[in-house]
N, C-alpha and C. Protein backbone atom coordinates (compact mmCIF):
# COMPACT_ATOMS: atom_id res chain seq x y z
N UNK A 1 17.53 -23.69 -30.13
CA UNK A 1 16.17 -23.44 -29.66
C UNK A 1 16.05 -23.72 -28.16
N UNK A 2 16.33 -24.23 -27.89
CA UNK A 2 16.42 -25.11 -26.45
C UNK A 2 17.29 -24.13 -25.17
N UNK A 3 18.27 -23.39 -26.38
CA UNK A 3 18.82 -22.38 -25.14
C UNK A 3 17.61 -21.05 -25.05
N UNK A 4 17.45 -21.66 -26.10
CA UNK A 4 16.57 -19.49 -25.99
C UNK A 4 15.44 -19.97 -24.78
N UNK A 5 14.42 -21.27 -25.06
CA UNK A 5 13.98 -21.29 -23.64
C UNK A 5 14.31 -21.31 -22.76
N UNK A 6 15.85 -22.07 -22.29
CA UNK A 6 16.32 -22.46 -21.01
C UNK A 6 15.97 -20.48 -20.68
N UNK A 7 17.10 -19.48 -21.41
CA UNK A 7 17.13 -18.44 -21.17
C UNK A 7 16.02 -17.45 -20.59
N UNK A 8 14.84 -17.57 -21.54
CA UNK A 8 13.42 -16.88 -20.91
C UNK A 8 13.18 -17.75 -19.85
N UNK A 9 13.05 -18.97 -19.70
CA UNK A 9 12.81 -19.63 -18.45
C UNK A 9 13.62 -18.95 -17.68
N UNK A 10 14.98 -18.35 -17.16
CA UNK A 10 15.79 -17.81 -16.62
C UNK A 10 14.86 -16.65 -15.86
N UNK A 11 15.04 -16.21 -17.13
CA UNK A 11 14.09 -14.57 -17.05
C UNK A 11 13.03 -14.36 -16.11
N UNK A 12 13.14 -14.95 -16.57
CA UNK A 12 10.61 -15.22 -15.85
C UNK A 12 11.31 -15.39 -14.54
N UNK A 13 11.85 -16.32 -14.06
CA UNK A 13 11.98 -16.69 -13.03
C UNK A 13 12.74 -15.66 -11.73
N UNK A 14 13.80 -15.01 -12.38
CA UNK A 14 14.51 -14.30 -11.75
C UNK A 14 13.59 -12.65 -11.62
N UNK A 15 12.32 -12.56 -12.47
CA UNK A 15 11.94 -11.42 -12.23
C UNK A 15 10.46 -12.08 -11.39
N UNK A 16 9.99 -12.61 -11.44
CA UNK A 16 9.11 -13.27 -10.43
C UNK A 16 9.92 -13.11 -8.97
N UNK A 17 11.05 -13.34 -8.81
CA UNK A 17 11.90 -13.72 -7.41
C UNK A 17 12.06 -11.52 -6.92
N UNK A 18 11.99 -11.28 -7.75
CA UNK A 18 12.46 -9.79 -7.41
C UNK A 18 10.94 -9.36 -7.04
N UNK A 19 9.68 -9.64 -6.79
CA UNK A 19 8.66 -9.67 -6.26
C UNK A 19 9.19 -8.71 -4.77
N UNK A 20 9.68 -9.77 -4.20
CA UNK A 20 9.84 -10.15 -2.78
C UNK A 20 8.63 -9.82 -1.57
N UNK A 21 7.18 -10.02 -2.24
CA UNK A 21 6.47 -10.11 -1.41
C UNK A 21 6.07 -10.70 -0.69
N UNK A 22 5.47 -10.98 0.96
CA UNK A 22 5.47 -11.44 1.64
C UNK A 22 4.32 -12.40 1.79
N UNK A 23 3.46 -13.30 2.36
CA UNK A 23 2.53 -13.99 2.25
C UNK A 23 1.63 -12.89 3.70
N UNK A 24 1.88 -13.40 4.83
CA UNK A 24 2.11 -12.64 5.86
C UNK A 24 1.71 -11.33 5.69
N UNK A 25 2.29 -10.52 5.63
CA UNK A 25 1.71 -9.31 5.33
C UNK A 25 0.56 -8.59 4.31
N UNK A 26 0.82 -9.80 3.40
CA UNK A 26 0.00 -9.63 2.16
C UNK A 26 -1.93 -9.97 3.19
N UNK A 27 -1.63 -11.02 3.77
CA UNK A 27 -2.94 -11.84 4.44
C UNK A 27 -3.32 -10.63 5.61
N UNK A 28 -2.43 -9.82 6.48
CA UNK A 28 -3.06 -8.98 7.09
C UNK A 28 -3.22 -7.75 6.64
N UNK A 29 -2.97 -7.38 5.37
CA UNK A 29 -3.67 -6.09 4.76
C UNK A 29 -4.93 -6.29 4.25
N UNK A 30 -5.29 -7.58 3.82
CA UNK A 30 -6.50 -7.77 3.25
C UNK A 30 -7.77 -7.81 4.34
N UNK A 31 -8.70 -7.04 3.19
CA UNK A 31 -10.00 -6.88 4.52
C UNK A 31 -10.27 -5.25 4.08
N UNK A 32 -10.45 -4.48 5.02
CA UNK A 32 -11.59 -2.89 5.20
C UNK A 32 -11.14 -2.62 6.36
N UNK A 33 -10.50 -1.55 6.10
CA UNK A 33 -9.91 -0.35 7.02
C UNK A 33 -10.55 0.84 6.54
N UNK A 34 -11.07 1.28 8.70
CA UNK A 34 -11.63 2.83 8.15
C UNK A 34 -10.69 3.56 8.75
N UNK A 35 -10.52 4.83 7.76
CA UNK A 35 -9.61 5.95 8.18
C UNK A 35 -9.59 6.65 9.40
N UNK A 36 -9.14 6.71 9.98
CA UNK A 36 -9.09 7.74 11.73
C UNK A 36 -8.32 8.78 11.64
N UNK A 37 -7.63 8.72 10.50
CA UNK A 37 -6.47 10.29 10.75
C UNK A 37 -5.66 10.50 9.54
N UNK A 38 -5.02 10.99 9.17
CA UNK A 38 -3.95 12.11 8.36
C UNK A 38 -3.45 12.89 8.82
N UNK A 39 -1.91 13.09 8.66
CA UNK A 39 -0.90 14.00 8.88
C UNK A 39 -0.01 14.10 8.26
N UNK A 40 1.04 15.76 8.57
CA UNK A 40 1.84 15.56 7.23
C UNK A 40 1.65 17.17 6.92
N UNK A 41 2.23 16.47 5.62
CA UNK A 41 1.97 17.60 4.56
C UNK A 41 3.09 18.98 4.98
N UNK A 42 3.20 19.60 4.01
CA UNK A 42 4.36 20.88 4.51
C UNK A 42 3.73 21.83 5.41
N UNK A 43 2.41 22.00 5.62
CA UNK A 43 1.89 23.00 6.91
C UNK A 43 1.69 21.61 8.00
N UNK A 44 2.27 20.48 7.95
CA UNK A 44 1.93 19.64 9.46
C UNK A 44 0.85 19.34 9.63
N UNK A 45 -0.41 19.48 9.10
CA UNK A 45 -1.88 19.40 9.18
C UNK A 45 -2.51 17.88 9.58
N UNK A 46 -2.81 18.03 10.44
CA UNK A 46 -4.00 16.46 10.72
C UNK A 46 -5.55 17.06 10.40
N UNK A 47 -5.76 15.57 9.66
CA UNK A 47 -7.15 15.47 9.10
C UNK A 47 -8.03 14.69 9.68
N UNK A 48 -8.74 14.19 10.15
CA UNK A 48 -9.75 13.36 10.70
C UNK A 48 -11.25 13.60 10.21
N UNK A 49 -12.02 12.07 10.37
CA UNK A 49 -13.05 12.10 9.81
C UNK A 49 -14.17 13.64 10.35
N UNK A 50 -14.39 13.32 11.80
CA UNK A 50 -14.36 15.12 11.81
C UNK A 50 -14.30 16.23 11.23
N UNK A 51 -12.84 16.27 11.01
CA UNK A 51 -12.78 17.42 10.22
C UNK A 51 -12.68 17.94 8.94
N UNK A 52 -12.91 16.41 8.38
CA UNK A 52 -13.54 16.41 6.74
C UNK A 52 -14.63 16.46 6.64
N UNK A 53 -15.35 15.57 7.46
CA UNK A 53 -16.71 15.72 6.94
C UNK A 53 -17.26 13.95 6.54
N UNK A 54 -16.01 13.15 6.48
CA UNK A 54 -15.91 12.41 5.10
C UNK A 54 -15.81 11.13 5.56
N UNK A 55 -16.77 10.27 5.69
CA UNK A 55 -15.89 8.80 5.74
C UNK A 55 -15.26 7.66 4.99
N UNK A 56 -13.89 7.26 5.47
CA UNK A 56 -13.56 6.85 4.01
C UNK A 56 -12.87 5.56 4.90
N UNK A 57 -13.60 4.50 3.70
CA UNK A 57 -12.83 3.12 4.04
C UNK A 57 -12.16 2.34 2.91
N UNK A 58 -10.87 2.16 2.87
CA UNK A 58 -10.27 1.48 2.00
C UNK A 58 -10.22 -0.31 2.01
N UNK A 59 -10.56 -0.98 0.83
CA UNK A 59 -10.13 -2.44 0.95
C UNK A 59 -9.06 -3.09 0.26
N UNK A 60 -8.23 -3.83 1.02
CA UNK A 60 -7.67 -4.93 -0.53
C UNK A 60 -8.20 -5.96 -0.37
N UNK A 61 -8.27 -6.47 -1.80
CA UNK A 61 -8.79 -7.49 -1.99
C UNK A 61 -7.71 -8.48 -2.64
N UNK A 62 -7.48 -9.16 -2.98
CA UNK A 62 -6.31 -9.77 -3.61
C UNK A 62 -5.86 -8.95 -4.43
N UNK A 63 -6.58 -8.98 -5.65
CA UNK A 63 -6.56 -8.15 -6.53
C UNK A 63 -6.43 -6.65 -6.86
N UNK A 64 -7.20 -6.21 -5.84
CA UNK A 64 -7.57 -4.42 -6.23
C UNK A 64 -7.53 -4.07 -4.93
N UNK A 65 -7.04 -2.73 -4.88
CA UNK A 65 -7.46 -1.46 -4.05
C UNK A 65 -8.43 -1.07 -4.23
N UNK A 66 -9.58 -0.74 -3.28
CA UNK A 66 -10.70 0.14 -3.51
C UNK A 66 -11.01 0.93 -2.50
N UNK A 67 -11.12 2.48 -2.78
CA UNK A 67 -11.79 3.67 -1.84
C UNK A 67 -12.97 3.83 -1.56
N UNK A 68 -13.26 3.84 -0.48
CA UNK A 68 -14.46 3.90 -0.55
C UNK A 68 -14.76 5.62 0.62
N UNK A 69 -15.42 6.46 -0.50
CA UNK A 69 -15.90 7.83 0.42
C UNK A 69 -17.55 8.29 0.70
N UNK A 70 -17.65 8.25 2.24
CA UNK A 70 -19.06 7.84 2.75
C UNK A 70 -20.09 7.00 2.16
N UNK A 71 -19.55 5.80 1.97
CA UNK A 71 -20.18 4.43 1.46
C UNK A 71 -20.47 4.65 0.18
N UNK A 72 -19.85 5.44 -0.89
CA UNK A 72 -19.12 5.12 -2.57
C UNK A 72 -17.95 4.81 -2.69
N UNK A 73 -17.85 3.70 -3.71
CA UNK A 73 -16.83 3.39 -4.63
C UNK A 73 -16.33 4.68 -4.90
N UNK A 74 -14.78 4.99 -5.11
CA UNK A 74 -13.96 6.45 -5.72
C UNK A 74 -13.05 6.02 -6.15
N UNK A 75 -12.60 5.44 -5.92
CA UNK A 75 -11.56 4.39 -6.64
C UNK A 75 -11.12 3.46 -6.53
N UNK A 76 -10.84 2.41 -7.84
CA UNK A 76 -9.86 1.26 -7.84
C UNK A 76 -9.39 1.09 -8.30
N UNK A 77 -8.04 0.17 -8.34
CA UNK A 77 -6.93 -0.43 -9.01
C UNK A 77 -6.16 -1.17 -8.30
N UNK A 78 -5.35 -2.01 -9.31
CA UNK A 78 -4.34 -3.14 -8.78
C UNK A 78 -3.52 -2.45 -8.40
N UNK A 79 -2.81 -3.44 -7.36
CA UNK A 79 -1.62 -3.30 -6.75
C UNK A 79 -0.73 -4.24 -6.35
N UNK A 80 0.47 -4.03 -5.98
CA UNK A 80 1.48 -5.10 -5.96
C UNK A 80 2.60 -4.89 -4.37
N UNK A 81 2.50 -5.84 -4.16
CA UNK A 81 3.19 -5.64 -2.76
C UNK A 81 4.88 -6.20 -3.05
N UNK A 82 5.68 -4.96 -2.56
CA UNK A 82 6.90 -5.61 -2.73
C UNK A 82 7.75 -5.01 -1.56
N UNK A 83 9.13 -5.15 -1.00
CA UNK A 83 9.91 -5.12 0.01
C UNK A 83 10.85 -4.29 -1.15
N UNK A 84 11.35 -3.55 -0.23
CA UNK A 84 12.12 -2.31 -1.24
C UNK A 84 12.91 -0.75 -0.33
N UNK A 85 13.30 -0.19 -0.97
CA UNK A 85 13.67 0.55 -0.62
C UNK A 85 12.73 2.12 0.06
N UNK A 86 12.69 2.77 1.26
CA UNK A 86 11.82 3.55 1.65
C UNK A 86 12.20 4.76 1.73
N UNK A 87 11.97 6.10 1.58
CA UNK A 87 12.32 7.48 1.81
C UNK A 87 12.39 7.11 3.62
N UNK A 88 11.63 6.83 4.69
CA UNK A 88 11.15 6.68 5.97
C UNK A 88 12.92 5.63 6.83
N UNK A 89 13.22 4.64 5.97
CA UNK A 89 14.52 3.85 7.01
C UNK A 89 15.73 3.67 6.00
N UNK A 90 16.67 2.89 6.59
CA UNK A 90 17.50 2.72 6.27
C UNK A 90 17.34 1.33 5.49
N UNK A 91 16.64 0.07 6.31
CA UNK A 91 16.45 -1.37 5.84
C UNK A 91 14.79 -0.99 5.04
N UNK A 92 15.03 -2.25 4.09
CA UNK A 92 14.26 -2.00 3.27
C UNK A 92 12.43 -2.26 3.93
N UNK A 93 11.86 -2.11 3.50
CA UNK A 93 10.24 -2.14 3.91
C UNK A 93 8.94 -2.84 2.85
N UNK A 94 8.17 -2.91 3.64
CA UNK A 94 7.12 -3.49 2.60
C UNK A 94 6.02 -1.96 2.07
N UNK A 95 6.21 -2.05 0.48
CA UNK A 95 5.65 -1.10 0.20
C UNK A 95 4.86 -1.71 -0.94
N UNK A 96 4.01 -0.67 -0.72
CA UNK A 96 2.44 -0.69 -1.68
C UNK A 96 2.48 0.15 -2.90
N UNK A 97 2.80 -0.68 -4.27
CA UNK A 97 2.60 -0.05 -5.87
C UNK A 97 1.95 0.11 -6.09
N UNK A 98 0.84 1.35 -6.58
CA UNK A 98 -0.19 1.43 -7.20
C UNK A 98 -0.29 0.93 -8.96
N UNK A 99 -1.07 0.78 -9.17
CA UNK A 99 -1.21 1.07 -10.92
C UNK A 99 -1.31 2.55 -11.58
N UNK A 100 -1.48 3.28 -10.64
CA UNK A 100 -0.85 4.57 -11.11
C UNK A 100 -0.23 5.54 -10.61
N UNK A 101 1.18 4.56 -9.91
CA UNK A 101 2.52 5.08 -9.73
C UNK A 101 2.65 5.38 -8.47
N UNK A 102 1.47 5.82 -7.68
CA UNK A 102 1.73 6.08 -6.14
C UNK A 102 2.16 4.79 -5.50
N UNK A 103 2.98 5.14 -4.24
CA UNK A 103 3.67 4.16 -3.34
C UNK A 103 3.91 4.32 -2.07
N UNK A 104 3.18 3.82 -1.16
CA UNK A 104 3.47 4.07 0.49
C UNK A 104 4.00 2.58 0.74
N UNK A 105 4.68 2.81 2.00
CA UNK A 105 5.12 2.07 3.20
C UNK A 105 4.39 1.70 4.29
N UNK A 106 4.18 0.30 4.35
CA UNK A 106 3.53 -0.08 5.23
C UNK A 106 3.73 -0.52 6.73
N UNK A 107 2.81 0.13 7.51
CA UNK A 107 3.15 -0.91 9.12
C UNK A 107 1.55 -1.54 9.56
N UNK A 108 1.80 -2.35 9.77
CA UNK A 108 0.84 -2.47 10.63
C UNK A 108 0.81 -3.41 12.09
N UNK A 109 0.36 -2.98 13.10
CA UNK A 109 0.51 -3.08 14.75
C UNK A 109 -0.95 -3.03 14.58
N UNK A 110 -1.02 -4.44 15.33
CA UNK A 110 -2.30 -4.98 16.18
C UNK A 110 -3.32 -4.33 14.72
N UNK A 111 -4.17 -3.83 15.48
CA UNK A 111 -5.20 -3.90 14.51
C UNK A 111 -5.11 -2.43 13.69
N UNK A 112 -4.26 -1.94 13.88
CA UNK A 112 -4.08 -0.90 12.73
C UNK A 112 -3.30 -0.38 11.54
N UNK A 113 -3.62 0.24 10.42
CA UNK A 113 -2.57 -0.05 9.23
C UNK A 113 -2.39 1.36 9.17
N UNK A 114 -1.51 1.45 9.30
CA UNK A 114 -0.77 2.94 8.67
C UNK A 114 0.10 2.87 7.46
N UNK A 115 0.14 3.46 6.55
CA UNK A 115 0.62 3.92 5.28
C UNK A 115 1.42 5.28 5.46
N UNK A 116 2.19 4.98 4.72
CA UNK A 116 3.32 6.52 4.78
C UNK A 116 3.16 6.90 3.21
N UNK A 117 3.27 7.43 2.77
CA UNK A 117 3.24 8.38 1.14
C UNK A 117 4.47 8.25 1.25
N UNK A 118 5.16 7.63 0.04
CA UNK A 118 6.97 7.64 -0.06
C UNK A 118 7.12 8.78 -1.03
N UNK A 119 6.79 10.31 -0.49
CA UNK A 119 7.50 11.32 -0.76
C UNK A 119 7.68 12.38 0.44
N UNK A 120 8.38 12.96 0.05
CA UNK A 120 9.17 14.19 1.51
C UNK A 120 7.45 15.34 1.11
N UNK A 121 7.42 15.28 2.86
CA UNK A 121 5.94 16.40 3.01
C UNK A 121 4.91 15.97 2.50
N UNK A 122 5.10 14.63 2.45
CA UNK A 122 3.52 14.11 2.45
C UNK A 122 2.65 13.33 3.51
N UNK A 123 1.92 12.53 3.66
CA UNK A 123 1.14 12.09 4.83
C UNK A 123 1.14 10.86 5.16
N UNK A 124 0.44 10.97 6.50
CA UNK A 124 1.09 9.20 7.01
C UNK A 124 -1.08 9.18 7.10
N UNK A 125 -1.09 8.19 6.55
CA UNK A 125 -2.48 8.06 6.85
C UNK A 125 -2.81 6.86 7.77
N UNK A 126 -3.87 6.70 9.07
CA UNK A 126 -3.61 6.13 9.75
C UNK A 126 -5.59 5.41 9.53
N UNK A 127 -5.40 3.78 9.95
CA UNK A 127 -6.91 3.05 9.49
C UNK A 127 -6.91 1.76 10.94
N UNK A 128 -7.93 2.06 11.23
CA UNK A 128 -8.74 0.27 11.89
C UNK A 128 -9.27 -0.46 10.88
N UNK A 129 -8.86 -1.55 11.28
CA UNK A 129 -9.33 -2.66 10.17
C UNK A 129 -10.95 -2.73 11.13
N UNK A 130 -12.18 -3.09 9.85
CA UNK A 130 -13.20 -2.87 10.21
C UNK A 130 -13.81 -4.42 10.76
């Protein structure tokens, strides 16, 4: 009996450690970023609030992602921050799991967060923290 816990104790532990999220990065994503741009996509296209029409501010909160389009809720869900492998470099990066399966790459410089979509021909979306 005593091994089967030592063993799940093992478990737990070694998949907790494969996290590898950061504290640091985790503390400067949190907050409200409004969108300023989009690009990308297989025709190259930039989007801006302009030329949507649309304003959209995203938050994390510890817990949840939430969209927000011209001051509505559009969506939320958890997410999980982990260091991993990127379509974008060679060394690994801090990327953003959704709860339903989407995943970008994160930078963020001074006061702005950009997100990359980790698929080929998709968009780098670019935010001021508010």
């Amino acid at each position: 009996m005593k091994s089967i816990v030592l063993i799940l104790f093992i478990i737990a532990s070694v998949s907790d450690c494969s996290k590898n999220d950061d504290p640091k990065i985790t503390a400067e994503l949190l907050g409200k970023w409004n969108w300023i741009e989009s690009s990308g996509g297989f025709a190259g296209k930039t989007e801006t609030p302009a030329t949507t029409g649309n304003s959209i501010t995203i938050e994390f909160t510890r817990e949840k992602y939430i969209k927000y389009v011209n001051g509505l809720a559009e969506q939320e869900m958890t997410y999980q921050i982990e260091k991993g492998k990127s379509i974008r470099k060679t060394e690994d990066s801090f990327l953003i799991l959704y709860e339903n399966g989407r995943k970008q790459s994160i930078e963020i410089i001074d006061n702005k967060l950009i997100l990359f979509d980790e698929c080929h021909d998709c968009y780098q979306n670019e935010y001021v923290k508010e």
